[in-house]
C-alpha atoms as a PDB file:
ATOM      1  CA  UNK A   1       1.092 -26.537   6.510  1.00  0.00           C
ATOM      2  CA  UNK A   2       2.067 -22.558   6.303  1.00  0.00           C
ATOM      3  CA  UNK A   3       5.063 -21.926   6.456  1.00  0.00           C
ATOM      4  CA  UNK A   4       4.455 -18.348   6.448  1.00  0.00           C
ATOM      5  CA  UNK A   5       2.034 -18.566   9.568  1.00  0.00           C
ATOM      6  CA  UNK A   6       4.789 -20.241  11.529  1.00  0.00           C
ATOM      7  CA  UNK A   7       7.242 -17.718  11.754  1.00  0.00           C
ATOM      8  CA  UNK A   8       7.448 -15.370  14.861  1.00  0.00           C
ATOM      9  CA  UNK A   9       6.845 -11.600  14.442  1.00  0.00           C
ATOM     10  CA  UNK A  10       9.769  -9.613  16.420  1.00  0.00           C
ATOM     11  CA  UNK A  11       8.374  -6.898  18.066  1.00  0.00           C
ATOM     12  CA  UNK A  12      10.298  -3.503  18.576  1.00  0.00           C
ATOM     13  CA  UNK A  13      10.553  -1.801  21.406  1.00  0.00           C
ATOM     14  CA  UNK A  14       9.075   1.131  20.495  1.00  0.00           C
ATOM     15  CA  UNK A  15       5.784  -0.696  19.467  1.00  0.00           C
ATOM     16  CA  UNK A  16       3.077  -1.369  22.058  1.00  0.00           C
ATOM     17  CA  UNK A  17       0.658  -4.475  21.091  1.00  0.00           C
ATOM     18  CA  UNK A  18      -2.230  -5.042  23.025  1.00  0.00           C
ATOM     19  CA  UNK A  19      -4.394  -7.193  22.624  1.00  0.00           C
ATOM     20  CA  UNK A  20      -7.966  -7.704  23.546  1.00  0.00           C
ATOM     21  CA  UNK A  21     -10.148 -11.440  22.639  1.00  0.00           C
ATOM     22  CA  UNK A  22      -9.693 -11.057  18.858  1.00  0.00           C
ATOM     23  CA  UNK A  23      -8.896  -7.359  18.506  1.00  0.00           C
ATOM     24  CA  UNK A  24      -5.306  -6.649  18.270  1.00  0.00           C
ATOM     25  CA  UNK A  25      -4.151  -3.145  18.593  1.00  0.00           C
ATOM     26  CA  UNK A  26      -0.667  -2.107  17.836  1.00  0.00           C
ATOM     27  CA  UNK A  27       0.744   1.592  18.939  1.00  0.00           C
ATOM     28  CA  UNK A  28       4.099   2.869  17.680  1.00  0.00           C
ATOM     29  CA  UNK A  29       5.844   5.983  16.695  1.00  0.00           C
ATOM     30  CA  UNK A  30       3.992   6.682  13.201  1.00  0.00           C
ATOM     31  CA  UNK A  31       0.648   5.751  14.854  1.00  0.00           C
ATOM     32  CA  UNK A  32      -1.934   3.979  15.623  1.00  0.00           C
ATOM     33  CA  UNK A  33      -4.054   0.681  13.865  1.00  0.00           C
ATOM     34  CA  UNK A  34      -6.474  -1.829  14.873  1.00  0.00           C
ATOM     35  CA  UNK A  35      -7.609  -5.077  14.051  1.00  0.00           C
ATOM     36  CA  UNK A  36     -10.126  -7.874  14.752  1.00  0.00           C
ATOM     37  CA  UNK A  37      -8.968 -11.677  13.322  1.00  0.00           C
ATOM     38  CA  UNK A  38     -11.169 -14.797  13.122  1.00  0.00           C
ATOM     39  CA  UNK A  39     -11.171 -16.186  16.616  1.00  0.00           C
ATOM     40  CA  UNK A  40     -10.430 -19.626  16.320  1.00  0.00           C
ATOM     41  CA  UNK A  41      -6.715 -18.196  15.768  1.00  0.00           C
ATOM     42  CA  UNK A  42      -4.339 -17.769  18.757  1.00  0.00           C
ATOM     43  CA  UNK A  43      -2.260 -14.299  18.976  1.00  0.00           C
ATOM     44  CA  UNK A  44       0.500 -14.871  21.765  1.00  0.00           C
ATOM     45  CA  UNK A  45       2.713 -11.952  22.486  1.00  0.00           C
ATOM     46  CA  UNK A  46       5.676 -13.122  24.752  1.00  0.00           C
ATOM     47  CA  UNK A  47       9.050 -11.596  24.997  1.00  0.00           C
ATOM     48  CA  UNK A  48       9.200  -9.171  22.225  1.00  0.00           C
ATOM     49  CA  UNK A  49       8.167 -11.797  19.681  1.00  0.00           C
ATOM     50  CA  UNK A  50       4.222 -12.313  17.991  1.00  0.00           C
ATOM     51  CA  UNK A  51       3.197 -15.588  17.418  1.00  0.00           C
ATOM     52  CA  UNK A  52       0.160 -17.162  15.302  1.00  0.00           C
ATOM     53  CA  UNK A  53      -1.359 -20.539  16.100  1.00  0.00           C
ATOM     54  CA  UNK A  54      -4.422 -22.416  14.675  1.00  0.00           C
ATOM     55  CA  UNK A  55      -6.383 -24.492  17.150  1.00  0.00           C
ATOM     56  CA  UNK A  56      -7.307 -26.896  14.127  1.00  0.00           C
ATOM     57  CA  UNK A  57      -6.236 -28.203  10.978  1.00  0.00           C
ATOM     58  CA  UNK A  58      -9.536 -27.177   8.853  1.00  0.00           C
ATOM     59  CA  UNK A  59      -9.241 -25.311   5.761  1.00  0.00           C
ATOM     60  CA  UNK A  60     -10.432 -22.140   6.888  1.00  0.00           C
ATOM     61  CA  UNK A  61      -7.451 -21.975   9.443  1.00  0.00           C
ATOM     62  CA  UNK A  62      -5.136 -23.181   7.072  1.00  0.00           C
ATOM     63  CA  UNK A  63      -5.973 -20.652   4.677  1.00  0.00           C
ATOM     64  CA  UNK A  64      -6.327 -17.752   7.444  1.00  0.00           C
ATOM     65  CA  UNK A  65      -3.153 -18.784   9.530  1.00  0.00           C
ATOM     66  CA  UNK A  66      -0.533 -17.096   7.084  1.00  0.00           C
ATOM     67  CA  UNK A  67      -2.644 -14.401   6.232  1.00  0.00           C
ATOM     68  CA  UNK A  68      -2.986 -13.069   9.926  1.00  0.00           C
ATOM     69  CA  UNK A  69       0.639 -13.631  10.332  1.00  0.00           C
ATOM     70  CA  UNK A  70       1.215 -11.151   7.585  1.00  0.00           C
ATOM     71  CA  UNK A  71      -1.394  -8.631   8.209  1.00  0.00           C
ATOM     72  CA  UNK A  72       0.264  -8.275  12.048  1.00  0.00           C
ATOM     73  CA  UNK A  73       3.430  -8.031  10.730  1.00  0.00           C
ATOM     74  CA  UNK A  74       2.266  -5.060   8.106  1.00  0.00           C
ATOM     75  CA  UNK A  75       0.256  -3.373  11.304  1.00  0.00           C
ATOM     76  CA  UNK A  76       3.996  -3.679  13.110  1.00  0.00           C
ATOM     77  CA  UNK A  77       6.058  -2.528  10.547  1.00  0.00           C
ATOM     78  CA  UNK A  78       3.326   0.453   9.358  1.00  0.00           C
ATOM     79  CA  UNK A  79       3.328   1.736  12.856  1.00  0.00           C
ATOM     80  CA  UNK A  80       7.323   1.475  13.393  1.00  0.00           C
ATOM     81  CA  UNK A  81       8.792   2.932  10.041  1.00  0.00           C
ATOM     82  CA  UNK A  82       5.735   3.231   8.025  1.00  0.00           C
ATOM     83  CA  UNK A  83       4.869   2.620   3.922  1.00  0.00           C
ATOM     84  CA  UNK A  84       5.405   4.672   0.677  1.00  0.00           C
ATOM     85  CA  UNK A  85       4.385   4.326  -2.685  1.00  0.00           C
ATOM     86  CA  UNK A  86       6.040   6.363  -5.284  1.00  0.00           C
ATOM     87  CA  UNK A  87       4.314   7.422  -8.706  1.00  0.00           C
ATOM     88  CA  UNK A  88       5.187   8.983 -11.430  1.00  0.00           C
ATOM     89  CA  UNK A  89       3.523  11.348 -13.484  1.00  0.00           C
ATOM     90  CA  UNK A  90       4.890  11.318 -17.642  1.00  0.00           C
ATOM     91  CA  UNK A  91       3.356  13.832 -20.233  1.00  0.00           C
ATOM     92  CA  UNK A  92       3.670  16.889 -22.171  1.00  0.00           C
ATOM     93  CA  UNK A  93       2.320  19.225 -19.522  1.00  0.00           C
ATOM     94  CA  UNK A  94       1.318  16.820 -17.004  1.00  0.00           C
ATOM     95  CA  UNK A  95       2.707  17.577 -13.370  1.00  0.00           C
ATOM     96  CA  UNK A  96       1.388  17.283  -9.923  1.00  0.00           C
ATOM     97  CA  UNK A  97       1.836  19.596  -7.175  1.00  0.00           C
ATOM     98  CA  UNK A  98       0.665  19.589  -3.546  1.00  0.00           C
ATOM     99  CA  UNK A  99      -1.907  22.874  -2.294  1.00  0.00           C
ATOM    100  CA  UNK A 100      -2.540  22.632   1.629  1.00  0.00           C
ATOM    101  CA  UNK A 101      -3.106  18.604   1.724  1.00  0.00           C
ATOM    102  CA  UNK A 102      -4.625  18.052  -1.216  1.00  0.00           C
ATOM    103  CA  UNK A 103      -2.914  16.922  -4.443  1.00  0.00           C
ATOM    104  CA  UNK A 104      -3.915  18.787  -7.626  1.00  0.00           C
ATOM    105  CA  UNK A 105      -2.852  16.879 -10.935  1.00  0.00           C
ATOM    106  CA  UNK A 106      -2.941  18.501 -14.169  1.00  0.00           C
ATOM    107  CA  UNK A 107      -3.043  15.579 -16.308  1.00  0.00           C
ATOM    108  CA  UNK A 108      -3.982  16.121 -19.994  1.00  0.00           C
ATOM    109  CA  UNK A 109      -8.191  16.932 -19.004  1.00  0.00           C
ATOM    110  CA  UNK A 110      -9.525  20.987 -19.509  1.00  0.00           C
ATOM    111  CA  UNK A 111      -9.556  21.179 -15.390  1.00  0.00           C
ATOM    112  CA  UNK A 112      -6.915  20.345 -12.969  1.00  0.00           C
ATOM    113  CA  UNK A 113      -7.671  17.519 -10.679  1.00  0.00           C
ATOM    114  CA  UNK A 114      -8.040  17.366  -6.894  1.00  0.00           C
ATOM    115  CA  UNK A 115      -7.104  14.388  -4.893  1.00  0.00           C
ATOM    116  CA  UNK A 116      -8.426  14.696  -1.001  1.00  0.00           C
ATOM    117  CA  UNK A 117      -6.174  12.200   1.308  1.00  0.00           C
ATOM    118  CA  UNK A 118      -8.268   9.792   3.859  1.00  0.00           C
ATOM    119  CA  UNK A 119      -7.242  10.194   7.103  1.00  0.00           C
ATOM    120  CA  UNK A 120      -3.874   8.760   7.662  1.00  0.00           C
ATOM    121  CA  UNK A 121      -2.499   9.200   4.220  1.00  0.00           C
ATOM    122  CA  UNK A 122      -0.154  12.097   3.314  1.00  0.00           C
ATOM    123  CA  UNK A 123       1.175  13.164   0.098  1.00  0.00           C
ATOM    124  CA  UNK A 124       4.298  14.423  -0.949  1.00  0.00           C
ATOM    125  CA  UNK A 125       5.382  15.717  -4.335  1.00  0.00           C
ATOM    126  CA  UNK A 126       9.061  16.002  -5.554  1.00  0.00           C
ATOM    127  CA  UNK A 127       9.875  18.401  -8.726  1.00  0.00           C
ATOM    128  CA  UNK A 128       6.663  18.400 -10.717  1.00  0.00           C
ATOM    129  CA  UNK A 129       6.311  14.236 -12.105  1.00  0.00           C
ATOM    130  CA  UNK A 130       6.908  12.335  -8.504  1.00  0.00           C
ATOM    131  CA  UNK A 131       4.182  11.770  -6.297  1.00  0.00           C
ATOM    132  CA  UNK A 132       4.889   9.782  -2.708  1.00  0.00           C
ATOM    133  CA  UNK A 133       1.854   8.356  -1.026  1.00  0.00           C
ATOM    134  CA  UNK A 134       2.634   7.804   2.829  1.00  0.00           C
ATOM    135  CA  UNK A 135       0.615   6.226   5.847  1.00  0.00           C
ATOM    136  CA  UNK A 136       0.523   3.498   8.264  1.00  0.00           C
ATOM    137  CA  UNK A 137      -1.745   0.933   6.670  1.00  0.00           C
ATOM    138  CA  UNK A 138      -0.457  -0.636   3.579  1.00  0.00           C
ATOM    139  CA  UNK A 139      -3.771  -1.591   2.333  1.00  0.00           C
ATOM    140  CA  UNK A 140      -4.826   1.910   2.587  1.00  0.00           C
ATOM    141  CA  UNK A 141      -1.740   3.291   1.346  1.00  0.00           C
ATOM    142  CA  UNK A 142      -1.921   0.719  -1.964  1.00  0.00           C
ATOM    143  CA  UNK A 143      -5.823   1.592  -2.589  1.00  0.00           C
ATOM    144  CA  UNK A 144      -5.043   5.581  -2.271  1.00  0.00           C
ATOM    145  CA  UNK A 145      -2.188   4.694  -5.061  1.00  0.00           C
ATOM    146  CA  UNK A 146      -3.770   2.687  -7.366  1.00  0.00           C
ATOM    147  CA  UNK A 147      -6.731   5.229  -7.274  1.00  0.00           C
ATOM    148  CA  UNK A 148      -4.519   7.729  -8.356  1.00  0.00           C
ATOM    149  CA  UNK A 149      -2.996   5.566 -11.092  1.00  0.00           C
ATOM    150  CA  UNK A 150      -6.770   5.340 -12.124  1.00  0.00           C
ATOM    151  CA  UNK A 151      -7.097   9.192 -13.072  1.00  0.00           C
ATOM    152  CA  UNK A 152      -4.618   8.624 -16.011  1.00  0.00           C
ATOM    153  CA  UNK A 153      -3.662   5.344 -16.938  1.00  0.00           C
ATOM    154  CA  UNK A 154      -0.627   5.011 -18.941  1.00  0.00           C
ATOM    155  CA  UNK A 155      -1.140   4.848 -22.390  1.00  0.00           C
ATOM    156  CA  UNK A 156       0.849   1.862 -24.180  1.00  0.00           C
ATOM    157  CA  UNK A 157       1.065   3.895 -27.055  1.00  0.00           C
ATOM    158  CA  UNK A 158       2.780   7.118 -26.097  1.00  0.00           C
ATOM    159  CA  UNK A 159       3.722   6.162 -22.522  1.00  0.00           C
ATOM    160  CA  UNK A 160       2.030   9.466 -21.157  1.00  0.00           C
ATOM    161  CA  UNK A 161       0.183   9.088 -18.239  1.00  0.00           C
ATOM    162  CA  UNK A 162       0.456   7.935 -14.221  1.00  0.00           C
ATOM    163  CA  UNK A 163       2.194   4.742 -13.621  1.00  0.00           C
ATOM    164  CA  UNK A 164       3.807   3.621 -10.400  1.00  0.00           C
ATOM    165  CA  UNK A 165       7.109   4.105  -9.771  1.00  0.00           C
ATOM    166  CA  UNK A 166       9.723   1.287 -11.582  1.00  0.00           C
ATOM    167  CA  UNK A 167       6.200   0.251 -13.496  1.00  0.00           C
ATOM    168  CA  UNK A 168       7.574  -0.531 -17.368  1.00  0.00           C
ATOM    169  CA  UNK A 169       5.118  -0.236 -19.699  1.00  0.00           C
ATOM    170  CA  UNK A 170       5.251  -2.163 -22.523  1.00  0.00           C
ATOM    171  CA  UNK A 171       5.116  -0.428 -25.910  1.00  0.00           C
ATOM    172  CA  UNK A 172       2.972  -0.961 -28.795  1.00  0.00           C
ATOM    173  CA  UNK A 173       3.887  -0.177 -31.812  1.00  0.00           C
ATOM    174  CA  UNK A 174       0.460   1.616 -33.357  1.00  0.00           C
ATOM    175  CA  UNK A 175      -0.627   2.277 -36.883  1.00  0.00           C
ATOM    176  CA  UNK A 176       2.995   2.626 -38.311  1.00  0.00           C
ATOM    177  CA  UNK A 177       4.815   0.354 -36.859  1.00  0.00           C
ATOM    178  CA  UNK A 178       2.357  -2.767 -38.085  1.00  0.00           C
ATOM    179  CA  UNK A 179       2.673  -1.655 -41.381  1.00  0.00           C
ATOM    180  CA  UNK A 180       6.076  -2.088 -41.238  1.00  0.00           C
ATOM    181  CA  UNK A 181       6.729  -5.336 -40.141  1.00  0.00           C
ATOM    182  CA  UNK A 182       4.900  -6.938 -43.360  1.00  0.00           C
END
């Protein structure tokens, strides 16, 4: 049984839902975003509140019931107040800054480089190390991220590189440091 699938979505007021066979778009203040779901799943909007139901108790549903629960309430809350995620940037010389709407990192490599946002995605850069990745879609805005983490992964060693924000990487303690423990 999912629990998770269960649960009503409460719909703001600012936020439109349609909804059309299996397509479900959802309009709000920080924009637009469309989906299709599997359509032996029920969508019911009625009086502010989104509801998922499964016409069956097969596997398939059971395992897609929760999941379209959540991926409506991410469209909801995307549109209404939207999603962030912060990075941070750590390095002799390494710092990010923001030309028109790309991002240009200089991160340790002989050229600086250029990040172009996908439609929907916005950067912002505070001081020279923080990087904020905006949009509507959390998938999108968690891919865009993690590609970014990708140019420079931290290094376990020194700890210089991109990491997400409140990411800990855990030290190692190299050449030295194993000598010293014998």
């Amino acid at each position: 049984m999912s629990r998770i699938g269960n649960n009503p979505i409460p719909v703001p007021p600012e936020v439109k839902v349609e909804q059309e066979d299996s397509t479900v778009t959802v309009r709000g203040p920080k924009g637009d975003l469309k989906a299709t779901f599997h359509p032996d799943l029920v969508i019911r909007l009625s009086d502010g509140v989104l509801t998922v139901s499964r016409r069956s108790d097969d596997r398939i549903q059971r395992s897609l019931h929760g999941l379209t629960r959540t991926l409506l309430a991410n469209m909801i809350e995307g549109v209404n107040t939207g999603f962030q995620k912060g990075l941070e940037i750590s390095g002799v010389g390494y710092r990010a800054q923001k030309v028109g709407e790309k991002l240009v990192l200089q991160v340790g490599f002989s050229h600086p480089v250029e990040v172009e946002p996908p439609p929907g995605i916005t950067f912002t850069v505070e001081g020279v190390n923080r990087v904020n990745v905006l949009g509507v879609d959390k998938q999108l805005v968690g891919e865009v991220a993690a590609r970014i983490r990708a140019i420079r992964v931290p290094d376990p060693y020194r700890e210089k590189g991109i990491k997400y924000l409140g990411e800990r990487i855990r030290r190692k303690a190299g050449k030295g440091g194993a000598r010293a423990g014998r």
